[in-house]
N, C-alpha and C. Protein backbone atom coordinates (compact mmCIF):
# COMPACT_ATOMS: atom_id res chain seq x y z
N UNK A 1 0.86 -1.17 0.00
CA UNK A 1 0.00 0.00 0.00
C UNK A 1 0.90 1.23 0.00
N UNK A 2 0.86 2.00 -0.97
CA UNK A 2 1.71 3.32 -1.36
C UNK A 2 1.18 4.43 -0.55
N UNK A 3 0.11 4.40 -0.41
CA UNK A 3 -0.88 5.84 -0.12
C UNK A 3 -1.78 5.54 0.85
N UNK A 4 -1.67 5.83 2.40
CA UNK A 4 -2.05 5.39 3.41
C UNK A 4 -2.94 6.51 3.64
N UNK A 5 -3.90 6.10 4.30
CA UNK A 5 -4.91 7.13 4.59
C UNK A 5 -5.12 7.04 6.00
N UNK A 6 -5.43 8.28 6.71
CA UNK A 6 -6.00 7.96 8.12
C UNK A 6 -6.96 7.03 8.01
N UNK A 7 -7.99 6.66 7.43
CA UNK A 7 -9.06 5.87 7.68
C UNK A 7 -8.26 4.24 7.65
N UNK A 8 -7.25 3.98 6.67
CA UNK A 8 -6.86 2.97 6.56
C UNK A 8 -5.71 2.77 8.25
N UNK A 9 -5.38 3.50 8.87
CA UNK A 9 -4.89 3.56 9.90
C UNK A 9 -6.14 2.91 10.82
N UNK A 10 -7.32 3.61 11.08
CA UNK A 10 -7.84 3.74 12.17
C UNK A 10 -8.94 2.07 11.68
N UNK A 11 -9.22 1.33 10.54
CA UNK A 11 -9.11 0.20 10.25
C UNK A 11 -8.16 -0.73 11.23
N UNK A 12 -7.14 -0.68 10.96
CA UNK A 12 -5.80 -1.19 11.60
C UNK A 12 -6.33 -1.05 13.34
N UNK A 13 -6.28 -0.05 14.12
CA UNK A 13 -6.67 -0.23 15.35
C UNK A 13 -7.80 -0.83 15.47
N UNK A 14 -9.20 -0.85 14.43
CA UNK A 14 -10.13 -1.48 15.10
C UNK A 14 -10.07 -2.79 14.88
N UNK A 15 -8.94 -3.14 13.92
CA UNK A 15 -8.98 -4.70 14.47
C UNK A 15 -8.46 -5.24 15.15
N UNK A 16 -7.94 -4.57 15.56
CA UNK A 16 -7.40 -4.92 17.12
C UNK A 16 -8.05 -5.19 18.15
N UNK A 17 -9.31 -4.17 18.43
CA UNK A 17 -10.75 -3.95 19.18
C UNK A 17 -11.44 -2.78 18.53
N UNK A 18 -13.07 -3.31 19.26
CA UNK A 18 -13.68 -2.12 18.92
C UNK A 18 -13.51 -1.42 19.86
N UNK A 19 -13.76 -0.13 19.22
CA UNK A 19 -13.34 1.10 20.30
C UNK A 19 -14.50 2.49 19.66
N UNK A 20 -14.39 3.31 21.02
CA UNK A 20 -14.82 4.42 20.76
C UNK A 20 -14.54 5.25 19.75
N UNK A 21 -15.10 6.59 19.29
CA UNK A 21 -14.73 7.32 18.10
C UNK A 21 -13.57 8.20 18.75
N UNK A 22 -14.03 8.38 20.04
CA UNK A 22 -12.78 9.35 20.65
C UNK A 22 -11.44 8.82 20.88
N UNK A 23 -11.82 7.26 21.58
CA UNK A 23 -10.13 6.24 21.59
C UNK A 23 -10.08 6.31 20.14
N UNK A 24 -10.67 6.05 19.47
CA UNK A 24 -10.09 5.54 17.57
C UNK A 24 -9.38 7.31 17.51
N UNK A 25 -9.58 8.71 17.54
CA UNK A 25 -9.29 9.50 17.31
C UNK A 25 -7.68 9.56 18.24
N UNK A 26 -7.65 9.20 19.09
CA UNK A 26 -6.58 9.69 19.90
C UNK A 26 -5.65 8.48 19.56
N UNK A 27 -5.79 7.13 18.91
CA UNK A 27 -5.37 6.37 18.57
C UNK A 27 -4.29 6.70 17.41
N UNK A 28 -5.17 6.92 16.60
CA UNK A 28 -4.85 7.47 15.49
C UNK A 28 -4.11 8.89 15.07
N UNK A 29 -4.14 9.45 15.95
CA UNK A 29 -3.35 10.79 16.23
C UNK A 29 -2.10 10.40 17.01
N UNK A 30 -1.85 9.28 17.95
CA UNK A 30 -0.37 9.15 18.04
C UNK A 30 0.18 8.64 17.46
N UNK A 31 -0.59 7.42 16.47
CA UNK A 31 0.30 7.11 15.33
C UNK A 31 0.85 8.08 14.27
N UNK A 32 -0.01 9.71 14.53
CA UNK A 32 0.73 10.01 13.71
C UNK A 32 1.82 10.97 13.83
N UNK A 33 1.38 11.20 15.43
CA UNK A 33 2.88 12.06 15.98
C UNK A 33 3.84 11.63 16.49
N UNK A 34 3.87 10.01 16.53
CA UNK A 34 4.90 9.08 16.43
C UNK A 34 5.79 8.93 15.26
N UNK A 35 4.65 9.08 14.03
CA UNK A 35 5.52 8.58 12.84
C UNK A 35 6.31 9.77 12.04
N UNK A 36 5.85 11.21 13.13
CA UNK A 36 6.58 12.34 12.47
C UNK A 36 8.37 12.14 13.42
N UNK A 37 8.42 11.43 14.49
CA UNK A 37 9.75 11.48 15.40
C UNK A 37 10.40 9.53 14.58
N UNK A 38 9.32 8.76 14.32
CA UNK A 38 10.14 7.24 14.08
C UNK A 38 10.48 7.01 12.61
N UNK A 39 9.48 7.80 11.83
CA UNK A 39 10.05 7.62 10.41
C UNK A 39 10.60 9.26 9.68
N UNK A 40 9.94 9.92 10.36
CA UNK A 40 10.60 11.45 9.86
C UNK A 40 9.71 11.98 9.00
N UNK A 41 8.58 11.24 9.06
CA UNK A 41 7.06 11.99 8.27
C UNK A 41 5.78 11.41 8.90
N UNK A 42 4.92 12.10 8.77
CA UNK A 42 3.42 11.99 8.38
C UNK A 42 3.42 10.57 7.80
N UNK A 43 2.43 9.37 9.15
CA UNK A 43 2.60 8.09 8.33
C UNK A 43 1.11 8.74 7.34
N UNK A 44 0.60 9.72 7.31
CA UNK A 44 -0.68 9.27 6.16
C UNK A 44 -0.93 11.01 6.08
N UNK A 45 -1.21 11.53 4.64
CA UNK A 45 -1.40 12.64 5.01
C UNK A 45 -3.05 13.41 4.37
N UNK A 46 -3.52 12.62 4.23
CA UNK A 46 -4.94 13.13 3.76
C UNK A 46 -5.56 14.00 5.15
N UNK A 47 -5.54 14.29 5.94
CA UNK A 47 -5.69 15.25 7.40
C UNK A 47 -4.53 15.45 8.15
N UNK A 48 -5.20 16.77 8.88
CA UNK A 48 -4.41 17.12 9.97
C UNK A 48 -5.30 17.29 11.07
N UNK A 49 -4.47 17.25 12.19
CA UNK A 49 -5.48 17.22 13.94
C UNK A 49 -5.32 18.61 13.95
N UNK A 50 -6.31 18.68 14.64
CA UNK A 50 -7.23 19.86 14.86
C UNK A 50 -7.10 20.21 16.47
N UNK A 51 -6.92 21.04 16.77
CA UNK A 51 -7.23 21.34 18.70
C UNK A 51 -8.17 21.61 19.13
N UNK A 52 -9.57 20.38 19.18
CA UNK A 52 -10.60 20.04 19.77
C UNK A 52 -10.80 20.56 21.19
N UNK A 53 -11.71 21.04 21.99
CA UNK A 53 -12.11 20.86 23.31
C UNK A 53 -11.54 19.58 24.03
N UNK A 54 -12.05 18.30 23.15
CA UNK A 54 -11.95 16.83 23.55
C UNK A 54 -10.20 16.53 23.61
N UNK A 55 -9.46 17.38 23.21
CA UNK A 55 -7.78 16.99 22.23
C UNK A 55 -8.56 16.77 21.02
N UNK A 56 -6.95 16.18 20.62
CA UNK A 56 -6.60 16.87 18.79
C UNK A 56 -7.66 15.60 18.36
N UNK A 57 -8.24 16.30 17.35
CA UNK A 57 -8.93 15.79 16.45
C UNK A 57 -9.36 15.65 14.89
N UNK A 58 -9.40 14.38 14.38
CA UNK A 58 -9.26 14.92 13.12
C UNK A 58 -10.57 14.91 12.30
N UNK A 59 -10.85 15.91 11.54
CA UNK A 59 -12.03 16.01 11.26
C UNK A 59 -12.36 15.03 10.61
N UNK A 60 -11.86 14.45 9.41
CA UNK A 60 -12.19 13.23 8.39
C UNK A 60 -12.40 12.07 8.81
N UNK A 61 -11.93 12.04 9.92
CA UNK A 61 -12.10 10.42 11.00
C UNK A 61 -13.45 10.72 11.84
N UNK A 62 -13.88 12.04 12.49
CA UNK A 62 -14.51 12.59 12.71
C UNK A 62 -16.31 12.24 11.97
N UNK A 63 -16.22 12.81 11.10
CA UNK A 63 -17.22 12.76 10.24
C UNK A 63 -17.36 11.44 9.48
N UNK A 64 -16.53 10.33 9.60
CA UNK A 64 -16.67 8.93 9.13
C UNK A 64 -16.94 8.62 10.10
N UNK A 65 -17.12 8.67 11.43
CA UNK A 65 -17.83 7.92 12.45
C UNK A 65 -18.51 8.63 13.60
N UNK A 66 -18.91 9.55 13.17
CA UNK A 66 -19.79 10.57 14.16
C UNK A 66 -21.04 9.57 14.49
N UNK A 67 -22.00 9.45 13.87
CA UNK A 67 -22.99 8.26 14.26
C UNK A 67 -22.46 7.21 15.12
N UNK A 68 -21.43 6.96 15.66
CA UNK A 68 -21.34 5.78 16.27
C UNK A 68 -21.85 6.30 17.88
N UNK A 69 -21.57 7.75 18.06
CA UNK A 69 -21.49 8.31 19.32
C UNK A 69 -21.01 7.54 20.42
N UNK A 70 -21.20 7.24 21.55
CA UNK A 70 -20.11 6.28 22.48
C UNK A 70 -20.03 5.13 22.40
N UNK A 71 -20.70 4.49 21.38
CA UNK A 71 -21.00 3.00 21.03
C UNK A 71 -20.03 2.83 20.86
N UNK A 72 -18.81 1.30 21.06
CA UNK A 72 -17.92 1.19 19.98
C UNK A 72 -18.09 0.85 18.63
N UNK A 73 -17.17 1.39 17.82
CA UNK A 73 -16.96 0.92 16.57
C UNK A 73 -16.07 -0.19 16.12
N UNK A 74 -16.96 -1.31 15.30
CA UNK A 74 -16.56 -2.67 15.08
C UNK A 74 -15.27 -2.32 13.97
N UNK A 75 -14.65 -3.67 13.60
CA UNK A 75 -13.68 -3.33 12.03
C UNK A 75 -14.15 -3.30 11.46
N UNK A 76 -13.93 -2.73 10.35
CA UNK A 76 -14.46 -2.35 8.83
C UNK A 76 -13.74 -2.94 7.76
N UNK A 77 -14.24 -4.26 7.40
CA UNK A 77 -13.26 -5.04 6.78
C UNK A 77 -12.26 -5.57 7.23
N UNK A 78 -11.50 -6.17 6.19
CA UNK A 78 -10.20 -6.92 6.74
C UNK A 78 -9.18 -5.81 7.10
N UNK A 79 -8.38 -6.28 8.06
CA UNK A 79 -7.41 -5.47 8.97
C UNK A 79 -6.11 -5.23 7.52
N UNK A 80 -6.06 -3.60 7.31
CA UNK A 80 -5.14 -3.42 6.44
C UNK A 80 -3.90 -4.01 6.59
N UNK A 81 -2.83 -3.90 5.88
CA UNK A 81 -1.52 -4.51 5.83
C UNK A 81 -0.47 -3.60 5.36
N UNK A 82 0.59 -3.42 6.18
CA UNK A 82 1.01 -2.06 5.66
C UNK A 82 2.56 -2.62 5.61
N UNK A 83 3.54 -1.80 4.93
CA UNK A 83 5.40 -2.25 5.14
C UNK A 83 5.77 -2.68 6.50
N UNK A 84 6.77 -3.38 6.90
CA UNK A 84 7.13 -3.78 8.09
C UNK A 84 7.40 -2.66 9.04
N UNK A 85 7.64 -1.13 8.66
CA UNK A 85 8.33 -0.13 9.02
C UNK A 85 6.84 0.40 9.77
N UNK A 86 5.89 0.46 9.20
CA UNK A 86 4.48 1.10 9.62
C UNK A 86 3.50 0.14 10.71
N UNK A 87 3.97 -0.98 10.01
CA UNK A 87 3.29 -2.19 10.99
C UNK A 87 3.85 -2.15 12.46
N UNK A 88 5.28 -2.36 12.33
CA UNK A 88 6.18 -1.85 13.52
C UNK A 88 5.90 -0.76 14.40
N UNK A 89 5.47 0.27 13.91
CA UNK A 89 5.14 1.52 14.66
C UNK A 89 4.00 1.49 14.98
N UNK A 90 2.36 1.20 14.31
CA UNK A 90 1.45 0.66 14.86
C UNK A 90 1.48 0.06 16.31
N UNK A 91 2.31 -1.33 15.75
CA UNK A 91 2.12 -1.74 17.24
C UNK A 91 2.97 -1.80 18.09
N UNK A 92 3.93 -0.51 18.07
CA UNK A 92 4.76 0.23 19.48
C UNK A 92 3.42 1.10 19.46
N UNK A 93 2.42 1.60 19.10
CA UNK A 93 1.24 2.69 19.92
C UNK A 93 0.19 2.22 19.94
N UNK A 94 0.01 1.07 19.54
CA UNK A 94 -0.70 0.09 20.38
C UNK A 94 -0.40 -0.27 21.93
N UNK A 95 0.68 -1.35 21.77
CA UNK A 95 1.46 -1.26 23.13
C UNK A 95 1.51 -0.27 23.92
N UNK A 96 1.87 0.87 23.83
CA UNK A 96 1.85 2.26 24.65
C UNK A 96 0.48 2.62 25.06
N UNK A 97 -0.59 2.73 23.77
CA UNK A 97 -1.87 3.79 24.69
C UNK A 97 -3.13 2.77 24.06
N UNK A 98 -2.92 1.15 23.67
CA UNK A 98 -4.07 0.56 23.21
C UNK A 98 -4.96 -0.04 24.70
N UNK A 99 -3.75 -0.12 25.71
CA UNK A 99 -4.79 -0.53 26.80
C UNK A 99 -5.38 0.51 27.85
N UNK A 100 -5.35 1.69 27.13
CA UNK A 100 -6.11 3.13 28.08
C UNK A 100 -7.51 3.24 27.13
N UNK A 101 -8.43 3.38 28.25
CA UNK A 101 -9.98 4.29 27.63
C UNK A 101 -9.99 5.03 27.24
N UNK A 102 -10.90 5.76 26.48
CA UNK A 102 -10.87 7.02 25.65
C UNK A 102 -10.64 8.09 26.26
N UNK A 103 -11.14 8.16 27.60
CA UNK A 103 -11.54 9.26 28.64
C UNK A 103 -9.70 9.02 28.87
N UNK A 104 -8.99 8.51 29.54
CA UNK A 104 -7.78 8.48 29.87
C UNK A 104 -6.89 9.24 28.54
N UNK A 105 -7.07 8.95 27.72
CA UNK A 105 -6.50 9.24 26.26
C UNK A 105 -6.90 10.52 25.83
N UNK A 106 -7.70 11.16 25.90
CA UNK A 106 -8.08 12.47 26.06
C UNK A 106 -7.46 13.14 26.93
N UNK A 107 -7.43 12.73 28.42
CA UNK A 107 -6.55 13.50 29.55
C UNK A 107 -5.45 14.10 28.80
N UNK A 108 -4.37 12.56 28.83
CA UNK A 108 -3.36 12.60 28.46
C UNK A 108 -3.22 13.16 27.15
N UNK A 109 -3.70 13.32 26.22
CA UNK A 109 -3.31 14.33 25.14
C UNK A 109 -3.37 15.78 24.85
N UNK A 110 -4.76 16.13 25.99
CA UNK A 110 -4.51 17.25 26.21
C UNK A 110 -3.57 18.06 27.68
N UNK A 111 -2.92 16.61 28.11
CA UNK A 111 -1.67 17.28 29.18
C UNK A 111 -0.47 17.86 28.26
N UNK A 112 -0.50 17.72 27.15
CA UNK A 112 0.95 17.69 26.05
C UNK A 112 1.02 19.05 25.46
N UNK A 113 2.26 19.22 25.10
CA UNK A 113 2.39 20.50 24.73
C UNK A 113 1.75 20.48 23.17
N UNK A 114 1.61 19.95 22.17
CA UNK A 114 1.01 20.02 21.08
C UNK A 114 -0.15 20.67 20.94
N UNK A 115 -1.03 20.17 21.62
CA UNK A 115 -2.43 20.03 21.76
C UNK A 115 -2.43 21.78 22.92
N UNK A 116 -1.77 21.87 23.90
CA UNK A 116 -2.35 23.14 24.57
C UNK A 116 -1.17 24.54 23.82
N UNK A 117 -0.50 24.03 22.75
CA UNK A 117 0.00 25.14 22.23
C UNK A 117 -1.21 25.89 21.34
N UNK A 118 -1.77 24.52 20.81
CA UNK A 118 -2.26 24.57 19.21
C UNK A 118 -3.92 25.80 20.19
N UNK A 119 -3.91 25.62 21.45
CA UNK A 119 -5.29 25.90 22.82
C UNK A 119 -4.92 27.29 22.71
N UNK A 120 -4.04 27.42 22.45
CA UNK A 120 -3.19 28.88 23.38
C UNK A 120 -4.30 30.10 23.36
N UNK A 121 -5.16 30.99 24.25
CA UNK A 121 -5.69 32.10 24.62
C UNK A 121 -7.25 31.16 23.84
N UNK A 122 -7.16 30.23 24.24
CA UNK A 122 -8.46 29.84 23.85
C UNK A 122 -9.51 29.75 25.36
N UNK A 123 -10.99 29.75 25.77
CA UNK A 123 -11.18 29.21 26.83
C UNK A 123 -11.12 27.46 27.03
N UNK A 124 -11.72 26.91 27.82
CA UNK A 124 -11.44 25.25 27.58
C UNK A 124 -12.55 24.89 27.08
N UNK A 125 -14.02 25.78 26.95
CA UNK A 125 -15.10 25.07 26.23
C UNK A 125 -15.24 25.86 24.86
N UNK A 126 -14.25 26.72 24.21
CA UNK A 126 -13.71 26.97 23.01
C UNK A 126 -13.93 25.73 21.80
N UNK A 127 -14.53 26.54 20.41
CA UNK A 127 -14.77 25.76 19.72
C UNK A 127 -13.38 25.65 19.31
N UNK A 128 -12.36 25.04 18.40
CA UNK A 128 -11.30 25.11 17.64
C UNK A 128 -11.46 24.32 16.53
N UNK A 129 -10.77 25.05 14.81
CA UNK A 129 -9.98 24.23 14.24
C UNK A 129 -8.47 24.34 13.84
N UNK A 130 -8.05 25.36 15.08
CA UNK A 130 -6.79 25.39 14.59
C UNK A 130 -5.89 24.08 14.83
N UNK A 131 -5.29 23.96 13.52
CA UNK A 131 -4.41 22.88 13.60
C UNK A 131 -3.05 22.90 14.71
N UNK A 132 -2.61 21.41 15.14
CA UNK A 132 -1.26 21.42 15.67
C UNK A 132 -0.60 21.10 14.64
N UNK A 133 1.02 21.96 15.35
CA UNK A 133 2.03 21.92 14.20
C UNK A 133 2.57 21.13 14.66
N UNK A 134 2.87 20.12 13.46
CA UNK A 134 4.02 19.06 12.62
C UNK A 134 5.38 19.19 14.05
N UNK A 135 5.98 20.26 13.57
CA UNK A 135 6.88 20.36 14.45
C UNK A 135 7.01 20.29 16.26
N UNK A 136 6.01 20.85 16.55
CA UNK A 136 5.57 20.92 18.12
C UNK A 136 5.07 19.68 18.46
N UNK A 137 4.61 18.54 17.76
CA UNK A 137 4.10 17.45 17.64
C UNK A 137 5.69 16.69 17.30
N UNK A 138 6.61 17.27 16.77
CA UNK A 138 8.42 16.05 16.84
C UNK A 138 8.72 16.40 17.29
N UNK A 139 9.03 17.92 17.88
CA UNK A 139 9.73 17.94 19.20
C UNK A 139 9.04 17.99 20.93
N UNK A 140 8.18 17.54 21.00
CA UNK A 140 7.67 17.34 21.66
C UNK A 140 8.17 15.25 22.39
N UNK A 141 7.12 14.92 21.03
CA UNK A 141 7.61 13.22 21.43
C UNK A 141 9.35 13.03 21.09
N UNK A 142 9.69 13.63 20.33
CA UNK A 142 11.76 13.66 19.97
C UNK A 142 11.73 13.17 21.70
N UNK A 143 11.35 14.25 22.35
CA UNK A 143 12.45 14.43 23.93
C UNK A 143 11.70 12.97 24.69
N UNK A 144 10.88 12.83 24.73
CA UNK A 144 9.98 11.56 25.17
C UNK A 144 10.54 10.19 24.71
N UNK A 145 11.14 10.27 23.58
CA UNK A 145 11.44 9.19 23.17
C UNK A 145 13.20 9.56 22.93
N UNK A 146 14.17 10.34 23.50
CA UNK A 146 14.91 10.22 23.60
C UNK A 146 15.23 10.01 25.11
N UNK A 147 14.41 10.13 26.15
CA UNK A 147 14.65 9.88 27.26
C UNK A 147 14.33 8.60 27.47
């Protein structure tokens, strides 16, 4: 697969389990501020996260599963298959944040500097779509994962 899409990502976690739209969102958002510090890009770039009330969010994942509301969401087809390099990183953020609830995963993303830069002079029940930056999102996890 040449051309990875968030949706084809967030596939990948639900076959793992079903999960909420908010765990599938926060799921899917560290895979991708992982894959800006483990591979040196954007594993998928059809969206960018957004600085939600809830944490970062991406709208296109968003609006493909808004109807589910707190229900979980089952897989959608067969579990994609991606290079050994992407598969690998998957499931190092699996391992890391696949056994936290959505509610926990939310905390924690909006404790991070990404997410309350992208906040900055906002209130906390502020609508947002300003995006987080690329960069504040690698150097952020860089130091996390160099320690």
């Amino acid at each position: 697969m040449s051309f990875i899409s968030i949706l084809d990502v967030a596939n990948w976690f639900l076959a793992k389990e079903p999960m909420t739209a908010k765990k599938l969102q926060k799921m899917c958002y560290y895979a991708y501020a992982w894959s800006l510090v483990i591979l040196d890009k954007p594993i998928f770039n059809d969206t960018k996260f957004e600085a939600w009330k809830d944490g970062p969010a991406s709208p296109k994942l968003y609006h493909k599963y808004k109807n589910a509301g707190w229900n979980p969401i089952n897989p959608q087809g067969d579990r994609p298959t991606f290079k050994p390099q992407i598969e690998g990183l998957l499931e190092q953020v699996w391992a890391t944040y696949g056994d936290k609830r959505d509610h926990q995963l939310e905390s924690l993303s909006k404790s991070e500097m990404p997410w309350q830069n992208a906040r900055k002079g906002l209130s906390y029940y502020k609508a947002s779509k300003q995006v987080l930056a690329d960069q504040d999102m690698k150097d952020y996890y860089r130091k996390i994962f160099d320690n």
